[in-house]
Protein backbone atom coordinates (compact mmCIF):
# COMPACT_ATOMS: atom_id res chain seq x y z
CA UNK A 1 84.11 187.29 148.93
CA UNK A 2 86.45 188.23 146.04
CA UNK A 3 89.27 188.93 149.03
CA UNK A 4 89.08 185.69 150.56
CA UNK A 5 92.05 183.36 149.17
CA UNK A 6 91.81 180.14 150.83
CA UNK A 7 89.13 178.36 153.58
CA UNK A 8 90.14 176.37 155.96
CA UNK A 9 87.73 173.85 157.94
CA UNK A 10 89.02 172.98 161.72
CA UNK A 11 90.46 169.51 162.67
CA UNK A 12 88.70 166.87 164.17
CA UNK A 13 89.96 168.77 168.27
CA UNK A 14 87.64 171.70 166.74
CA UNK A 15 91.25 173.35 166.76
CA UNK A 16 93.05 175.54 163.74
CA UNK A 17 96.79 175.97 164.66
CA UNK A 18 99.17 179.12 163.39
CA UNK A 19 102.80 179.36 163.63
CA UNK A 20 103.86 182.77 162.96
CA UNK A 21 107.34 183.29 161.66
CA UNK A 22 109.03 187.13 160.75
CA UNK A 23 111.81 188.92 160.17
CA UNK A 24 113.50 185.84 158.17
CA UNK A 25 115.97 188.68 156.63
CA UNK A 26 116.86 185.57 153.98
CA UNK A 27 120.25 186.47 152.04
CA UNK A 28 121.80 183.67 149.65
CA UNK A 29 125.33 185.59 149.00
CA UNK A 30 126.27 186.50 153.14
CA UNK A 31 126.89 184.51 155.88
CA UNK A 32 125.41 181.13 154.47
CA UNK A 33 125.35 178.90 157.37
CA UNK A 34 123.06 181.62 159.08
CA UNK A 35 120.99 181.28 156.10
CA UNK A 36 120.67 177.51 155.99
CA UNK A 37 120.05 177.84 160.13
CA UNK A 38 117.08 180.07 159.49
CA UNK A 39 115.60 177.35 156.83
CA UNK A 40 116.37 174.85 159.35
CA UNK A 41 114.33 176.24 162.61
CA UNK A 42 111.65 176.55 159.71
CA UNK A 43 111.83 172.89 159.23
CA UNK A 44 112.08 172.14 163.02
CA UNK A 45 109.54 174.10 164.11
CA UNK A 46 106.94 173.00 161.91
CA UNK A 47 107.20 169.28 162.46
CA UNK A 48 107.34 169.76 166.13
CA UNK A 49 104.44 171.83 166.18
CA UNK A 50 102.60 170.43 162.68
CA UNK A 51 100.97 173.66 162.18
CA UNK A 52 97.76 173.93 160.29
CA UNK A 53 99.13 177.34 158.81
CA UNK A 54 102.58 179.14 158.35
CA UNK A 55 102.03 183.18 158.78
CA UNK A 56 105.40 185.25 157.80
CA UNK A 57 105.06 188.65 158.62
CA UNK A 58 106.92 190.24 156.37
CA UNK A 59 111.29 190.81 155.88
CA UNK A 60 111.17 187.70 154.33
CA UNK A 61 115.01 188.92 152.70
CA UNK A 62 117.08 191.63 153.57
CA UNK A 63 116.53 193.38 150.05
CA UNK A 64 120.12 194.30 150.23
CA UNK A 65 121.36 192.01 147.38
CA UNK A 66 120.19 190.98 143.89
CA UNK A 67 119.36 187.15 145.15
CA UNK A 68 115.93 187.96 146.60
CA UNK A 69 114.40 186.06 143.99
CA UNK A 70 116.87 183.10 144.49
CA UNK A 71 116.24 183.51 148.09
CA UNK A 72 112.26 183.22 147.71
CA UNK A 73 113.07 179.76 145.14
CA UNK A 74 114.60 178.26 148.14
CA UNK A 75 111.97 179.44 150.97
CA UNK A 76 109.64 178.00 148.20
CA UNK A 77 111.35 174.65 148.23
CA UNK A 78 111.29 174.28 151.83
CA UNK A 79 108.00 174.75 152.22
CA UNK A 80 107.28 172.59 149.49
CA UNK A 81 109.19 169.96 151.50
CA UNK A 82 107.06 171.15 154.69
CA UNK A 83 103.56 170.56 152.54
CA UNK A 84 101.83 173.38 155.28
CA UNK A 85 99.69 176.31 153.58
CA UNK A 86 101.85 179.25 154.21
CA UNK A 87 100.65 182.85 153.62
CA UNK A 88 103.72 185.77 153.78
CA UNK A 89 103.13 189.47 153.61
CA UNK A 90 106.06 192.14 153.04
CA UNK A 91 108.41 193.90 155.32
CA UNK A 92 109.77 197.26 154.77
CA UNK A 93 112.97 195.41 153.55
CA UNK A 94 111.36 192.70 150.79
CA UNK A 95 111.69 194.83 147.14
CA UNK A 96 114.47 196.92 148.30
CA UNK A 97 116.45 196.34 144.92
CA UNK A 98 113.44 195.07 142.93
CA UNK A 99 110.71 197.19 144.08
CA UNK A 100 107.91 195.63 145.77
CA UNK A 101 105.89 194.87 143.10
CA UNK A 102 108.89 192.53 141.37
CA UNK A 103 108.88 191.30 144.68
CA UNK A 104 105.83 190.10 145.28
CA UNK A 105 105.76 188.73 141.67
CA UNK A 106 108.04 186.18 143.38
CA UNK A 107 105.50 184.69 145.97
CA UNK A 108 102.64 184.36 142.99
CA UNK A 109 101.99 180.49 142.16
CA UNK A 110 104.05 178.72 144.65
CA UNK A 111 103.45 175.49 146.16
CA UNK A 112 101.53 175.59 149.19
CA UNK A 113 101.51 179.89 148.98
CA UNK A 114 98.61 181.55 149.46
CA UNK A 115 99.80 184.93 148.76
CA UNK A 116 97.68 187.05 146.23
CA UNK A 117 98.22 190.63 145.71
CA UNK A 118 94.68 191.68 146.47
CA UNK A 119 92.42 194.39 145.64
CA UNK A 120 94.32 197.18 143.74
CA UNK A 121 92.22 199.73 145.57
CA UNK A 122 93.63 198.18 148.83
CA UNK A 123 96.71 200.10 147.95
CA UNK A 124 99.71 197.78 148.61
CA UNK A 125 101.01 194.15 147.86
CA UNK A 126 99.44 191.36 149.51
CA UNK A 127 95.84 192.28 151.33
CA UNK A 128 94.39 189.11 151.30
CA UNK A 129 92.15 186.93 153.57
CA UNK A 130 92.01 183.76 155.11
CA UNK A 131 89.18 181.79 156.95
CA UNK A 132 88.71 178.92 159.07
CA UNK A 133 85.10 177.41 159.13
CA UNK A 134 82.73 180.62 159.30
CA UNK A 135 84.04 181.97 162.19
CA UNK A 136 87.55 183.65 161.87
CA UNK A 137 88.79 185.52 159.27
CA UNK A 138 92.69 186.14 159.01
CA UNK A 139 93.78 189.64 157.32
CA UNK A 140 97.00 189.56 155.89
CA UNK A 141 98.36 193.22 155.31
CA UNK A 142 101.03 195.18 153.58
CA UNK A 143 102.05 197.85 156.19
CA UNK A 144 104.38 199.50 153.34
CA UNK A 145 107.63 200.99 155.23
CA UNK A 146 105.21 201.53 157.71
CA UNK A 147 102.26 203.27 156.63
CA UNK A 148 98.29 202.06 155.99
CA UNK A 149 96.56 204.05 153.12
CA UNK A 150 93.11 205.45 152.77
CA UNK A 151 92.21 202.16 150.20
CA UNK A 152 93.26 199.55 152.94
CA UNK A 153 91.40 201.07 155.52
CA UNK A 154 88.25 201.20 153.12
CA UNK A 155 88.87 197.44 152.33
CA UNK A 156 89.11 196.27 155.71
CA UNK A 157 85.55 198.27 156.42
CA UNK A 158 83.76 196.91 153.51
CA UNK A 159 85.11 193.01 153.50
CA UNK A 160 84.29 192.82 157.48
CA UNK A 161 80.68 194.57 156.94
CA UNK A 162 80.23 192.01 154.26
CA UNK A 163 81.12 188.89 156.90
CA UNK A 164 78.83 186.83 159.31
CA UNK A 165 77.85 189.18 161.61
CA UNK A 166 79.18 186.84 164.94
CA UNK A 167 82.89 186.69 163.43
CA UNK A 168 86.30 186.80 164.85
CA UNK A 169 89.36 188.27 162.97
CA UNK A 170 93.15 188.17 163.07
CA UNK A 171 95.28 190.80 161.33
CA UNK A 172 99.12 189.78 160.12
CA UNK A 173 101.82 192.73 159.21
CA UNK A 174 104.80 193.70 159.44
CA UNK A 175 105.64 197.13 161.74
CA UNK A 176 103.31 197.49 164.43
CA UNK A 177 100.93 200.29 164.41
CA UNK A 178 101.30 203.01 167.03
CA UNK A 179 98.77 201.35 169.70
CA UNK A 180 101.70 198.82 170.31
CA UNK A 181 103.83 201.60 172.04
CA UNK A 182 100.54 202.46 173.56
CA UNK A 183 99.44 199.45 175.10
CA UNK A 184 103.19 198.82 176.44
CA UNK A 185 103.08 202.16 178.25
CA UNK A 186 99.69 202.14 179.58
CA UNK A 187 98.98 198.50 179.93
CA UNK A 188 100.46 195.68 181.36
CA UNK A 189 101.92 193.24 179.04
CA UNK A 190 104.00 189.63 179.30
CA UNK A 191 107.17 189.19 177.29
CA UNK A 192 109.34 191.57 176.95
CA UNK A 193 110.32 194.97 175.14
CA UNK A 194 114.33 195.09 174.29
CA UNK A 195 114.40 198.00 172.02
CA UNK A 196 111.29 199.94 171.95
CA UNK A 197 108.30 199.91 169.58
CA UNK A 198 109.53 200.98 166.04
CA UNK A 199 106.20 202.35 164.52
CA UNK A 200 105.46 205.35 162.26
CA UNK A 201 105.11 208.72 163.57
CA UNK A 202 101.46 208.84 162.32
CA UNK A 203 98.67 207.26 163.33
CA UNK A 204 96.98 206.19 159.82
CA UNK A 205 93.69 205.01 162.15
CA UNK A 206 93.87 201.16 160.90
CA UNK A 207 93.87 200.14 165.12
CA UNK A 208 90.32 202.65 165.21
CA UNK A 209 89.06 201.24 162.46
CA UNK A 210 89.49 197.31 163.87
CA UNK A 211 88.08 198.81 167.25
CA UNK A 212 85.05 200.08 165.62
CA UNK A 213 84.35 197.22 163.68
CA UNK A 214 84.33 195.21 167.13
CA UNK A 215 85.97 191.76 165.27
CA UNK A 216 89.30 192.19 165.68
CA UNK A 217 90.65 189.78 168.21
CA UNK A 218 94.03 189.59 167.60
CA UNK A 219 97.04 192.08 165.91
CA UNK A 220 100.64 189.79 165.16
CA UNK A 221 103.49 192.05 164.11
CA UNK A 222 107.54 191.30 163.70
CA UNK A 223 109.98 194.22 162.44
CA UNK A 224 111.33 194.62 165.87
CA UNK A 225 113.48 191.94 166.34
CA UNK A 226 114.21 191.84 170.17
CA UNK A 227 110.52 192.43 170.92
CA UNK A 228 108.30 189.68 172.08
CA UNK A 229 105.45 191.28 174.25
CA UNK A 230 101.55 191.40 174.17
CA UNK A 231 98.99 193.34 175.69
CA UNK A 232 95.19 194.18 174.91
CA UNK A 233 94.23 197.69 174.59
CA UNK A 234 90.66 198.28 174.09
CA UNK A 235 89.64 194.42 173.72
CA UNK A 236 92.16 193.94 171.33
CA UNK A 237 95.34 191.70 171.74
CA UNK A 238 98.59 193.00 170.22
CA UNK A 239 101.39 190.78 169.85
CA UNK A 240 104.91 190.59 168.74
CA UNK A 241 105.87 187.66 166.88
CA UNK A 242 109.65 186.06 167.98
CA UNK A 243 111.89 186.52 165.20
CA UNK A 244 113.24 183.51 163.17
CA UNK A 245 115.95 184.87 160.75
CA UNK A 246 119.49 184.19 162.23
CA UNK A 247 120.70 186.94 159.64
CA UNK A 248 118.87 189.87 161.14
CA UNK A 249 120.41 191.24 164.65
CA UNK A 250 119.66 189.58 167.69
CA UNK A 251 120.56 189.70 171.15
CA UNK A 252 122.34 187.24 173.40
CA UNK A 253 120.28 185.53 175.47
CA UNK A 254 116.86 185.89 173.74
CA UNK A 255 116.49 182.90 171.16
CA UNK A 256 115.26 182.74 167.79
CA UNK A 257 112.05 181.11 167.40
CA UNK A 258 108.62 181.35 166.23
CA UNK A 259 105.03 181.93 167.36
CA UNK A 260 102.16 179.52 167.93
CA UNK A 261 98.43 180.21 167.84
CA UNK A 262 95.61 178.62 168.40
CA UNK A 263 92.18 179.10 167.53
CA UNK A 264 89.05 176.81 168.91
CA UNK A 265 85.52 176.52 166.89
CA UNK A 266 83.04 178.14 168.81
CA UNK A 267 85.37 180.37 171.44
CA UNK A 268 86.11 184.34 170.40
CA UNK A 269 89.73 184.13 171.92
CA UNK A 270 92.91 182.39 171.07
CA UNK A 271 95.81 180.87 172.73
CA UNK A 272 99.38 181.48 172.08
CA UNK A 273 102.86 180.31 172.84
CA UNK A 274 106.37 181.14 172.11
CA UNK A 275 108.50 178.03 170.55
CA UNK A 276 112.01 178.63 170.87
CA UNK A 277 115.11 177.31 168.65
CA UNK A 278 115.53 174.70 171.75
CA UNK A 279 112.73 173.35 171.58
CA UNK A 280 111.14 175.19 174.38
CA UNK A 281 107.41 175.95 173.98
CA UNK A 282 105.74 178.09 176.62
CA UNK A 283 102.97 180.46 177.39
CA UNK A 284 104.54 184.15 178.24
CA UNK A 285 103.74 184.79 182.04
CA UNK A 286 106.26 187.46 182.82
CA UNK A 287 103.97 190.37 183.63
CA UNK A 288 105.16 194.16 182.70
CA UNK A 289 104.36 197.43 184.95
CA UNK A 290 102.94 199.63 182.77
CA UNK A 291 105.57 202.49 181.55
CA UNK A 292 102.79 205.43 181.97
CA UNK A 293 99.93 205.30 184.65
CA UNK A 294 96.30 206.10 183.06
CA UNK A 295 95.15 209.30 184.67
């Protein structure tokens, strides 16, 4: 398939790791001692975990300056130094002062990036696919300022009709979809929900559209920084990444870190962990009442 960009075989454990960074909010010209800490849990993070992929979902800079593009040379260079695959997709922030498409003309051809723009009638910047052996398939999305569009829905109908009929699939964005403040209210969920679930008004019908497929395993968002939660609403596990950028807002007492996944040949689930900037890495137990009862 024309959409898939890179595939992956499993390691010798039968085992294909993710870490899942977002929200790196990467400026050059403010505070640059945040800026080299938010390289630096990069670096840490990786070694300790030794990742068979990096995932960024999305803000990779604030978009508030004109060094975006210097910002993206020196993300490049670190992950040159880091010599792991790494596949980004854009935040509502990345092309604020460029546009989006100059922005994502900045992730084309580097080392170790797997970013592609993807099928123009996708609609969007980066709708691209990943797989590991001939079992999962990783969708990497542009979710716009918050918004799918007609095209990406059609893509993500025809490429998974066109895969092995037993398949599991991952989807990586940026803002969560609607179903997020859904499953929090109705479901219970582990990790926690600081600030609410920042999603369009409209639902654009991408979450009915994985449900109906019956592949979708797994949903990994960022934009909301002080969010860390998952649930599973109709078979399907959304998740919060933890944010990594030390230049984005935060909140005392909830570290920056990353996300870990892990995918096994021959199971239809993952595992996942939170791996903090202290070098904690756990398995969310804390278990949420649902919000809203079902009636």
């Amino acid at each position: 398939m024309d959409s898939i960009v890179k595939r992956f075989a499993f390691d010798a454990r039968d085992v294909f790791r993710v870490v899942q960074f977002t929200d790196l909010h990467l400026c050059m010209t403010e505070t640059p001692e945040k800026f080299a800490q938010t390289l630096d849990l990069l670096r840490r993070v990786t070694r300790a975990t030794k990742p068979d992929l990096i995932a960024i979902t999305g803000d990779l800079t604030w978009g508030e300056t004109m060094d975006d593009r210097d910002a993206m040379d020196a993300l490049a260079s670190t992950m040159e130094e880091l010599q792991t695959p790494w596949a980004p997709v854009l935040g509502n922030h990345d092309g604020d002062k460029y546009g989006r498409d100059t922005f994502a003309s900045f992730l084309l051809n580097r080392p170790y990036c797997l970013f592609e723009l993807g099928d123009p009638q996708a609609e969007g910047y980066g709708n691209y696919i990943i797989s590991v052996g001939d079992e999962w398939f990783l969708y990497f999305m542009d979710s716009h300022t918050g918004d799918f569009y007609p095209g990406q829905l059609d893509w993500y109908r025809r490429t998974s009709s066109l895969l092995p009929a037993a398949h599991n699939e991952l989807a990586f964005f940026h803002v969560p979809i609607p179903e997020f403040r859904d499953v929090w209210n109705y479901e219970p969920c582990k990790g926690f929900n600081m600030e609410g679930v920042c999603c369009t008004t409209y639902n654009d019908g991408l979450f009915s559209a994985f449900a109906r497929a019956g592949h979708m395993r797994g949903v990994f968002v960022g934009h909301d920084h002080i969010n860390d939660f998952e649930g599973t609403l109709n078979g399907i596990r959304l998740v919060y990444g933890r944010v990594s950028g030390y230049q984005g807002y935060a909140m005392e007492g909830f570290p920056f870190g990353a996300r870990i996944i892990d995918m096994r040949r021959g199971a239809n689930d993952f595992l996942t962990q939170i791996y903090t900037e202290h070098g904690e890495m756990y398995a969310q137990r804390r278990q949420s009442v649902p919000v809203l009862y079902k009636r």
